[in-house]
PDB file of N, CA and C in Angstrom:
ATOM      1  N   UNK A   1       0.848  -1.183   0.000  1.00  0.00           N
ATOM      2  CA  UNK A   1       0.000   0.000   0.000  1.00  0.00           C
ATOM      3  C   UNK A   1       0.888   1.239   0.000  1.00  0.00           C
ATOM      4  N   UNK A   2       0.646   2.168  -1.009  1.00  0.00           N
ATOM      5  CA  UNK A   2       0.963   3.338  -0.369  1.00  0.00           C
ATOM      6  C   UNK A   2       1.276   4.136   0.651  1.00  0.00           C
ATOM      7  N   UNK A   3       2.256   4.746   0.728  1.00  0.00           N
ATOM      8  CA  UNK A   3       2.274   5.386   2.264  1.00  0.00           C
ATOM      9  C   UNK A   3       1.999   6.757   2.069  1.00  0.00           C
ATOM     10  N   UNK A   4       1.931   7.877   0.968  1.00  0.00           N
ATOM     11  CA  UNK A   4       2.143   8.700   0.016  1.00  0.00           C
ATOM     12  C   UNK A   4       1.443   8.921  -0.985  1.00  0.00           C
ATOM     13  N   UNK A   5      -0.079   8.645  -0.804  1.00  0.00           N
ATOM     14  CA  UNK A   5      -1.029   8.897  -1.803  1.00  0.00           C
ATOM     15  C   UNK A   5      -1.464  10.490  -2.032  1.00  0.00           C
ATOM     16  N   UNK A   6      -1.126  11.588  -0.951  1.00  0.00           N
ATOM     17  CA  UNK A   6      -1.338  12.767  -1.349  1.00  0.00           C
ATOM     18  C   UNK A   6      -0.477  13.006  -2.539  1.00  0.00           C
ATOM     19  N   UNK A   7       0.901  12.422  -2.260  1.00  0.00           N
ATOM     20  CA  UNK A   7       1.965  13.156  -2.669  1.00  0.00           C
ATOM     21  C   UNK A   7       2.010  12.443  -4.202  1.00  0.00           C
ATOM     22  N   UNK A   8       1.077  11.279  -4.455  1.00  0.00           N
ATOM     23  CA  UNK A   8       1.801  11.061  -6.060  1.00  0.00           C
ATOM     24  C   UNK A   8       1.130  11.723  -7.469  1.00  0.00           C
ATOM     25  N   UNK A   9       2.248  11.645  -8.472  1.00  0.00           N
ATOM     26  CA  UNK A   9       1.703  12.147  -9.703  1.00  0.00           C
ATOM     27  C   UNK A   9       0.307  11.838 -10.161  1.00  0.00           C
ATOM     28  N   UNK A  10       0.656  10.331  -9.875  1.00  0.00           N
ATOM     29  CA  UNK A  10      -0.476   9.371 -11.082  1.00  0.00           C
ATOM     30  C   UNK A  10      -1.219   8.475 -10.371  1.00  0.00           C
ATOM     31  N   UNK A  11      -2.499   8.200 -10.213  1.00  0.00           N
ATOM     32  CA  UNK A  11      -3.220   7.723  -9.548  1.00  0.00           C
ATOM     33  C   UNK A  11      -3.751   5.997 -10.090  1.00  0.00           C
ATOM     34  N   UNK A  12      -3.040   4.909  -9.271  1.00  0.00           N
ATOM     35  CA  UNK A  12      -2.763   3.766  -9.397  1.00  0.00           C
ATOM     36  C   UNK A  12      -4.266   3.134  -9.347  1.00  0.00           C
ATOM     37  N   UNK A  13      -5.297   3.063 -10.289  1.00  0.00           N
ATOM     38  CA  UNK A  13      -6.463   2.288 -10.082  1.00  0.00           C
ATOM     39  C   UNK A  13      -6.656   0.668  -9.775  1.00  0.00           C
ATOM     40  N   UNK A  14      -5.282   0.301  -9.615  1.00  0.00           N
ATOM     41  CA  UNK A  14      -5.491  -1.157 -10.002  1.00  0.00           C
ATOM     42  C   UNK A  14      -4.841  -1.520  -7.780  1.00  0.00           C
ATOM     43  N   UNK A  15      -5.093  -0.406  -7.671  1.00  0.00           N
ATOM     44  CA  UNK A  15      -4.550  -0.454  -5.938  1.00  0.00           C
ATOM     45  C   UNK A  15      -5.828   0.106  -5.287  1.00  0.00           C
ATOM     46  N   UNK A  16      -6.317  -0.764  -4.617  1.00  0.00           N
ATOM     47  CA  UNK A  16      -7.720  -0.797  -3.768  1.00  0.00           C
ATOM     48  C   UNK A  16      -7.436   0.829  -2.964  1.00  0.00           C
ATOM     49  N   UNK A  17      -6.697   0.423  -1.892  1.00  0.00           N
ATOM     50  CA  UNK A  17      -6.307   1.803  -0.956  1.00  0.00           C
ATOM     51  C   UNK A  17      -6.100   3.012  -1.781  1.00  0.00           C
ATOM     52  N   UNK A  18      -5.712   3.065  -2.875  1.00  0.00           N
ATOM     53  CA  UNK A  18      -4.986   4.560  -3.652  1.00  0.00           C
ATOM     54  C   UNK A  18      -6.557   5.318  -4.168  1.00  0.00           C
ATOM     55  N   UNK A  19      -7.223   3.863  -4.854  1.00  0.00           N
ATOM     56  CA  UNK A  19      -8.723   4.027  -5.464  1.00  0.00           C
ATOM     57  C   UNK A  19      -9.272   4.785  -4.477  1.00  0.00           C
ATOM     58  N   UNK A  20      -9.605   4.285  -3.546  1.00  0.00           N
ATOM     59  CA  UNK A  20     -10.458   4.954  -2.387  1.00  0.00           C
ATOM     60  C   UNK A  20     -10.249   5.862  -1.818  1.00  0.00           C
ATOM     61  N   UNK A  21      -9.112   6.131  -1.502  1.00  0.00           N
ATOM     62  CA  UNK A  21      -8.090   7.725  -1.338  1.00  0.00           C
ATOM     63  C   UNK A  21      -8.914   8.698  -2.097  1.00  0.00           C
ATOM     64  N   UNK A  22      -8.380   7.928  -3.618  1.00  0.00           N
ATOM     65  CA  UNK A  22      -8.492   9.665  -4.795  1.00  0.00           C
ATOM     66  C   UNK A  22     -10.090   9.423  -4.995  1.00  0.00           C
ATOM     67  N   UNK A  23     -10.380   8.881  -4.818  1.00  0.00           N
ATOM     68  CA  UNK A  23     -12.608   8.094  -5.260  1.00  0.00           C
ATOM     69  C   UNK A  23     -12.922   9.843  -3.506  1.00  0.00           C
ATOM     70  N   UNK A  24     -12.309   9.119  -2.318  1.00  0.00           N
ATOM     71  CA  UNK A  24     -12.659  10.042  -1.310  1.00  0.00           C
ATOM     72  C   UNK A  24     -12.722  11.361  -1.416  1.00  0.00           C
ATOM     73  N   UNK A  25     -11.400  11.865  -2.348  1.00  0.00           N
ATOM     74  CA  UNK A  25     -10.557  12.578  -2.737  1.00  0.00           C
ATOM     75  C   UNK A  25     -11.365  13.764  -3.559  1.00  0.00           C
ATOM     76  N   UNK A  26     -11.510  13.084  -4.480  1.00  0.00           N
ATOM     77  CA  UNK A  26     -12.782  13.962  -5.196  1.00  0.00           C
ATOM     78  C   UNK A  26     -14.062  14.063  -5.518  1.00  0.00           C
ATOM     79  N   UNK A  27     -14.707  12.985  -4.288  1.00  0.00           N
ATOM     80  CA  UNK A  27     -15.623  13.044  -3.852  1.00  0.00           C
ATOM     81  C   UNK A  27     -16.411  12.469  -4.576  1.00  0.00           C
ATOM     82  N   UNK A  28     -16.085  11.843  -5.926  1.00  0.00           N
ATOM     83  CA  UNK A  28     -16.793  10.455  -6.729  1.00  0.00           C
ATOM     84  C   UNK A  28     -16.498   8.748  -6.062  1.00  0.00           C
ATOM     85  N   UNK A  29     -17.468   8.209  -6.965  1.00  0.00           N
ATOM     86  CA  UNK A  29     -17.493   6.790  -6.944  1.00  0.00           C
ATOM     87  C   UNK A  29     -16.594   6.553  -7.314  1.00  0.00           C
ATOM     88  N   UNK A  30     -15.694   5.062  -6.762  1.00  0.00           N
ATOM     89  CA  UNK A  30     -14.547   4.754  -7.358  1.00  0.00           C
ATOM     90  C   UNK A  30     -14.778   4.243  -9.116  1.00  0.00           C
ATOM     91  N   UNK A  31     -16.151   3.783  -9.122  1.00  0.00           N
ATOM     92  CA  UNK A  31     -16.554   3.485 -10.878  1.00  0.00           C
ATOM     93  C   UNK A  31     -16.349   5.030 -11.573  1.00  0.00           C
ATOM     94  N   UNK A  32     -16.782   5.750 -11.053  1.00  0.00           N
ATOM     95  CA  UNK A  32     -16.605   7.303 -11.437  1.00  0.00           C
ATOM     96  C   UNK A  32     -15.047   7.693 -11.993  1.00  0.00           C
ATOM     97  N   UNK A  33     -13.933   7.421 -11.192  1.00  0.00           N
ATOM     98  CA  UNK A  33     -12.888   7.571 -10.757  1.00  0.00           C
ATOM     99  C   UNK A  33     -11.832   6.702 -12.271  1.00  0.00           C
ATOM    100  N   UNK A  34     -12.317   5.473 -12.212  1.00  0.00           N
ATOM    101  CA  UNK A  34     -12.000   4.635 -13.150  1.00  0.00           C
ATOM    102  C   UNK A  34     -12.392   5.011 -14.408  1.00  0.00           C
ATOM    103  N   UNK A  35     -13.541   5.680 -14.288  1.00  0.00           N
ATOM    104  CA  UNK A  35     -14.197   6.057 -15.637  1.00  0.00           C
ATOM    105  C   UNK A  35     -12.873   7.820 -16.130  1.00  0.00           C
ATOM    106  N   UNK A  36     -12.802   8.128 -15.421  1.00  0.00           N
ATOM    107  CA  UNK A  36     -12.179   9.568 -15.344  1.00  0.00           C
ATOM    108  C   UNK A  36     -10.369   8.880 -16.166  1.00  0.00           C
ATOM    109  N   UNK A  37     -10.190   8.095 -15.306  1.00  0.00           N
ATOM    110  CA  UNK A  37      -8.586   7.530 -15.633  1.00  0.00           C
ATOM    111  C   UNK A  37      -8.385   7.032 -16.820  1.00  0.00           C
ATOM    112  N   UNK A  38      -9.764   6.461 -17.481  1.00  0.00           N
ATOM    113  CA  UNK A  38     -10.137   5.890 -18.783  1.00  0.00           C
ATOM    114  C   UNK A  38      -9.557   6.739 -19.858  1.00  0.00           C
ATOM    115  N   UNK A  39     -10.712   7.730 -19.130  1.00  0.00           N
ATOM    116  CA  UNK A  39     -10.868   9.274 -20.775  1.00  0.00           C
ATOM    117  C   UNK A  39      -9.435   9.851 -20.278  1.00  0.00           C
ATOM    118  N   UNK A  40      -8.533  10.174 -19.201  1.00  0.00           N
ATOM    119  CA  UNK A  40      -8.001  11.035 -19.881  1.00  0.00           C
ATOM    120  C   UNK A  40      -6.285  10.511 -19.494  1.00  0.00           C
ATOM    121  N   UNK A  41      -6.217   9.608 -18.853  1.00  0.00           N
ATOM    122  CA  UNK A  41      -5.175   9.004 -18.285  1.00  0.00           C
ATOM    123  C   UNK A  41      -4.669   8.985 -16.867  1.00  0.00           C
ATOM    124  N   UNK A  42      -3.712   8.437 -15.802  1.00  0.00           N
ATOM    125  CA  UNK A  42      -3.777   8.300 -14.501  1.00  0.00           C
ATOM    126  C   UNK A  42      -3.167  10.108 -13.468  1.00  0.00           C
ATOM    127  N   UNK A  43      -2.559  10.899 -14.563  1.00  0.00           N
ATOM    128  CA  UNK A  43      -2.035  11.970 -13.928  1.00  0.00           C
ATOM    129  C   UNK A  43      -3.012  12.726 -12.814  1.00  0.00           C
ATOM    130  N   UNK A  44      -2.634  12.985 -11.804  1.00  0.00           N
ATOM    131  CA  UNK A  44      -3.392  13.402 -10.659  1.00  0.00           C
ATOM    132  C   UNK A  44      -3.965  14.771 -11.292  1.00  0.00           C
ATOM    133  N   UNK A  45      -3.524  15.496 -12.034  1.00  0.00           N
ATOM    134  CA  UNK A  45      -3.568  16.840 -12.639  1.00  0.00           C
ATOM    135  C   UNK A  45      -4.580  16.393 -13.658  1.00  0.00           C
ATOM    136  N   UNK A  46      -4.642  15.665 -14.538  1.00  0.00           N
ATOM    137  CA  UNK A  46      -5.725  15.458 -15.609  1.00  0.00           C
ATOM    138  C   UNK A  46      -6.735  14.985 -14.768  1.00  0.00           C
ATOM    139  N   UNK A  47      -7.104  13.791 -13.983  1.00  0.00           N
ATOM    140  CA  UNK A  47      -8.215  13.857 -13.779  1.00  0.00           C
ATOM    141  C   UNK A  47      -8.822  14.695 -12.664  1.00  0.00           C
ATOM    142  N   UNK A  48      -8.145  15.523 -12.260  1.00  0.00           N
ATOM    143  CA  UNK A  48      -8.682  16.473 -11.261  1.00  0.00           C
ATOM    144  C   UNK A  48      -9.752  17.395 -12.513  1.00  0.00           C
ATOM    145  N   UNK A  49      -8.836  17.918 -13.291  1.00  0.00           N
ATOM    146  CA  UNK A  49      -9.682  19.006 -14.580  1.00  0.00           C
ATOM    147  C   UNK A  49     -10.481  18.549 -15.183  1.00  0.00           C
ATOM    148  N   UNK A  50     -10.747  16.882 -15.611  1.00  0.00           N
ATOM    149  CA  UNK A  50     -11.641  16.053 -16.028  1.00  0.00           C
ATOM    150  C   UNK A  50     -13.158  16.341 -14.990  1.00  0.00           C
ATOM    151  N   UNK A  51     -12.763  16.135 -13.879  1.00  0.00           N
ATOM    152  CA  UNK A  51     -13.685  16.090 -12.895  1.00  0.00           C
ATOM    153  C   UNK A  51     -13.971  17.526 -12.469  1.00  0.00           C
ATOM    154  N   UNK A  52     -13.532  18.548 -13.070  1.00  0.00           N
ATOM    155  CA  UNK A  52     -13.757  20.281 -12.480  1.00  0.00           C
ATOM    156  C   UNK A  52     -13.351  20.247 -11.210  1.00  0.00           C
ATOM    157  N   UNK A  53     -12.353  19.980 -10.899  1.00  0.00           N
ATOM    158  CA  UNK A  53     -11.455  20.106  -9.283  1.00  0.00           C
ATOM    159  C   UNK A  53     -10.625  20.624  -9.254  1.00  0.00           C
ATOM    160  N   UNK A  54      -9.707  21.427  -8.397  1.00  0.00           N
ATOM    161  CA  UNK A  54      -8.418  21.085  -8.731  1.00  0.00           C
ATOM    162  C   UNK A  54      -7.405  20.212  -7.783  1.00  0.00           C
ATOM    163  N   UNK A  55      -6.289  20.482  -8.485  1.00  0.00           N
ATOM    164  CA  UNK A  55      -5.836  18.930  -8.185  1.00  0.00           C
ATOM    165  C   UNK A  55      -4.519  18.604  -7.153  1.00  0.00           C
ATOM    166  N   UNK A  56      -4.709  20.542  -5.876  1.00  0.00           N
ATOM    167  CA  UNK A  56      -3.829  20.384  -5.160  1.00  0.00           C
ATOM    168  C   UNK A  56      -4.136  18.813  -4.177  1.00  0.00           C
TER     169      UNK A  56
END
């Protein structure tokens, strides 16, 4: 598991704990979350703007 999920670039969907972090994170479903990583790729910065967040 992660120890350092604030701190990473790219958001690891295939890691239960990281999912639920960034799913908590921006306040979607982790299906939501997966769907987001789909369209635009894992960078913490893209799917924050995908989702209208930002992505401190």
């Amino acid at each position: 598991m992660p120890t350092e999920l604030h701190d990473k670039a790219h958001i690891d969907v295939f890691d239960r704990a990281a999912r639920e972090h960034w799913a908590l994170r921006f306040g979607v479903t982790e299906e939501h979350l997966r769907k987001a990583v789909r369209m635009v790729g894992s960078r913490v910065t893209s799917v924050a703007a995908y989702l209208g967040q930002a992505a401190h």
